[in-house]
Protein backbone atom coordinates (compact mmCIF):
# COMPACT_ATOMS: atom_id res chain seq x y z
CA UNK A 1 -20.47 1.14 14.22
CA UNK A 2 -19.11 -2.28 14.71
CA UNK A 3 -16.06 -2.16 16.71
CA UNK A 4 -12.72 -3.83 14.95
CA UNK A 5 -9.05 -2.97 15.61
CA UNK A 6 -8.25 -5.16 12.79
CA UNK A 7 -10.65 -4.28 9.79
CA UNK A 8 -11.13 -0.67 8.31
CA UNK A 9 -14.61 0.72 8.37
CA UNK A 10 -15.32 1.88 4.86
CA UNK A 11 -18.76 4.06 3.47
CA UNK A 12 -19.89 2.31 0.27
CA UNK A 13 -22.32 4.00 -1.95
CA UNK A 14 -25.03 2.00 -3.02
CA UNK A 15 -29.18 2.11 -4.55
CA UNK A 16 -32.34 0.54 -4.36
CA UNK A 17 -34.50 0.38 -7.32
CA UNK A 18 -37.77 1.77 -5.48
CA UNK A 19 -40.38 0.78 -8.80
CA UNK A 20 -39.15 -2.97 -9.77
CA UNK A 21 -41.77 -4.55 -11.50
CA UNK A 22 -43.94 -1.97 -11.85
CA UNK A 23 -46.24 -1.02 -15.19
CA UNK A 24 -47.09 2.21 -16.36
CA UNK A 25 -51.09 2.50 -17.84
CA UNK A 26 -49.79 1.78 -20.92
CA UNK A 27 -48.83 -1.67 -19.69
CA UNK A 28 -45.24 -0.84 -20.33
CA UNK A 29 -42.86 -1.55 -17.36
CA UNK A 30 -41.69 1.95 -16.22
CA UNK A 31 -38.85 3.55 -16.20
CA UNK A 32 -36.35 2.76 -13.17
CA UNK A 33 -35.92 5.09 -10.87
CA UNK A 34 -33.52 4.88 -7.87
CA UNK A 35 -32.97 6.12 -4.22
CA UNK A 36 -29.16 6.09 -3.48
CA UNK A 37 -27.48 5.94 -0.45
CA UNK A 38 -24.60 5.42 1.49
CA UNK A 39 -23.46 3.61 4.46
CA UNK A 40 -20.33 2.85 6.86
CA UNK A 41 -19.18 -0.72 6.61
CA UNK A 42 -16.39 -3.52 7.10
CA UNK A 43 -15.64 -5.97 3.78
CA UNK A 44 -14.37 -8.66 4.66
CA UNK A 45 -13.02 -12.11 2.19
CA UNK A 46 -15.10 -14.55 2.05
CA UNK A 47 -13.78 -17.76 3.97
CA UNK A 48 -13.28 -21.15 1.97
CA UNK A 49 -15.76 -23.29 3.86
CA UNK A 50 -18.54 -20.07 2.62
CA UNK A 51 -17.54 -19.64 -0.67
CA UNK A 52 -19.11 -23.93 -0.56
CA UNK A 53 -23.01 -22.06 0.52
CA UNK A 54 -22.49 -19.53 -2.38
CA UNK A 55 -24.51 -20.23 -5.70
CA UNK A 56 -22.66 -22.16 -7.84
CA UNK A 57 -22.91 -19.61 -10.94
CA UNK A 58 -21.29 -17.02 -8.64
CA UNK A 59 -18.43 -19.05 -7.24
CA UNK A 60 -16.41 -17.61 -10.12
CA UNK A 61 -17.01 -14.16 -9.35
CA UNK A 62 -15.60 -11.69 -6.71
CA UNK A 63 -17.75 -12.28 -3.14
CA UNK A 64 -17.00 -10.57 -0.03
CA UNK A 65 -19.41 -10.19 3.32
CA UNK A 66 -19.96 -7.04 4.82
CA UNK A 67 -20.69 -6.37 8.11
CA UNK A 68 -23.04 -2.86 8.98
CA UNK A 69 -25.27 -1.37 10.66
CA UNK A 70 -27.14 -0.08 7.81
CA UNK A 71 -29.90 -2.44 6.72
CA UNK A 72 -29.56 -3.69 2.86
CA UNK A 73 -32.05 -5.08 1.03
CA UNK A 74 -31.30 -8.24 -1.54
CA UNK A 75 -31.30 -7.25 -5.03
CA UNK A 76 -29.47 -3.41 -3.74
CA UNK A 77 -26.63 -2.58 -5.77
CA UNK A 78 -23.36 -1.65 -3.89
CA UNK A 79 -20.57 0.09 -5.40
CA UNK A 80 -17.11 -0.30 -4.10
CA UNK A 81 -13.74 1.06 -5.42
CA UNK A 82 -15.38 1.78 -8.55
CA UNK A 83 -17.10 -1.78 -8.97
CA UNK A 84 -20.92 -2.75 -8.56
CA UNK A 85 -21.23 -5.74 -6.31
CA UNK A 86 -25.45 -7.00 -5.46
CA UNK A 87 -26.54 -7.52 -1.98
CA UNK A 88 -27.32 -11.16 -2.02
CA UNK A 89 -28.29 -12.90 1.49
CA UNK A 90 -29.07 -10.90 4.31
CA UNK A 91 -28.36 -12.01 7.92
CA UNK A 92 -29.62 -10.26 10.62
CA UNK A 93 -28.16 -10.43 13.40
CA UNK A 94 -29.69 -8.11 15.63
CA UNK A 95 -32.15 -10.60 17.01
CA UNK A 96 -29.07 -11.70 19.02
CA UNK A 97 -28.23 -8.32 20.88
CA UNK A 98 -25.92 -7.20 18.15
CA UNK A 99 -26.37 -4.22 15.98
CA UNK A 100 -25.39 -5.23 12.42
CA UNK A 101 -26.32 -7.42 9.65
CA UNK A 102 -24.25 -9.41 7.57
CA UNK A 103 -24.61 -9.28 4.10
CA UNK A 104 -22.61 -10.86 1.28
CA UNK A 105 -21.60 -8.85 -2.42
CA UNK A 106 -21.25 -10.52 -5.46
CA UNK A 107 -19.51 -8.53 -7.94
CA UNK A 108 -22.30 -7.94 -11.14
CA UNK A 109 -21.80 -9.05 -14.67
CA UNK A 110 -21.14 -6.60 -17.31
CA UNK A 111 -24.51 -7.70 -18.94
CA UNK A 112 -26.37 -6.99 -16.09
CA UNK A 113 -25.17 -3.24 -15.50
């Protein structure tokens, strides 16, 4: 795992929805179904000069990067201390000898749970 004296490794649960966007024979969109999952991480706040490159509809919401070694997908749902946070942008950074990706969660909406 990424090595930091300063920041506690946490495991998040999360889930991927494995049939987005797909239609049953009947033409109605099916039923989703998940694969869950967890994974060993390190949250971190979001600095001031990123929360500038976040969307502007989720400037108002709770956004925190992750750091792991576990590789997310956008659109995955994370939960952490009993909240759901989406994956949103996925960096990955081990193109350049390291072994993690960086990753940012945006708390969800009620509406969209």
């Amino acid at each position: 795992m990424i090595q930091s004296r300063l920041l506690p490794e946490e495991t998040l649960q999360g889930r991927r929805q494995l049939n987005k966007g797909k239609y049953g024979e009947d033409g109605f969109p099916l039923e989703p179904t998940f694969d869950e999952f967890e994974f060993v991480c390190n949250v971190q706040p979001i600095s001031g000069l990123e929360i500038l490159q976040v969307p502007e509809g989720d400037r108002t919401r709770q956004v925190f990067n992750c750091w792991t070694e576990f590789k997310l997908g956008s659109n995955d749902i994370v939960t952490r201390e009993s909240e759901e946070y989406e994956v949103r942008p996925v960096e990955d950074w081990t193109q350049q000898s390291l072994s993690h990706y960086k990753v940012r969660l945006v708390k969800r909406d009620v509406q969209e749970k």
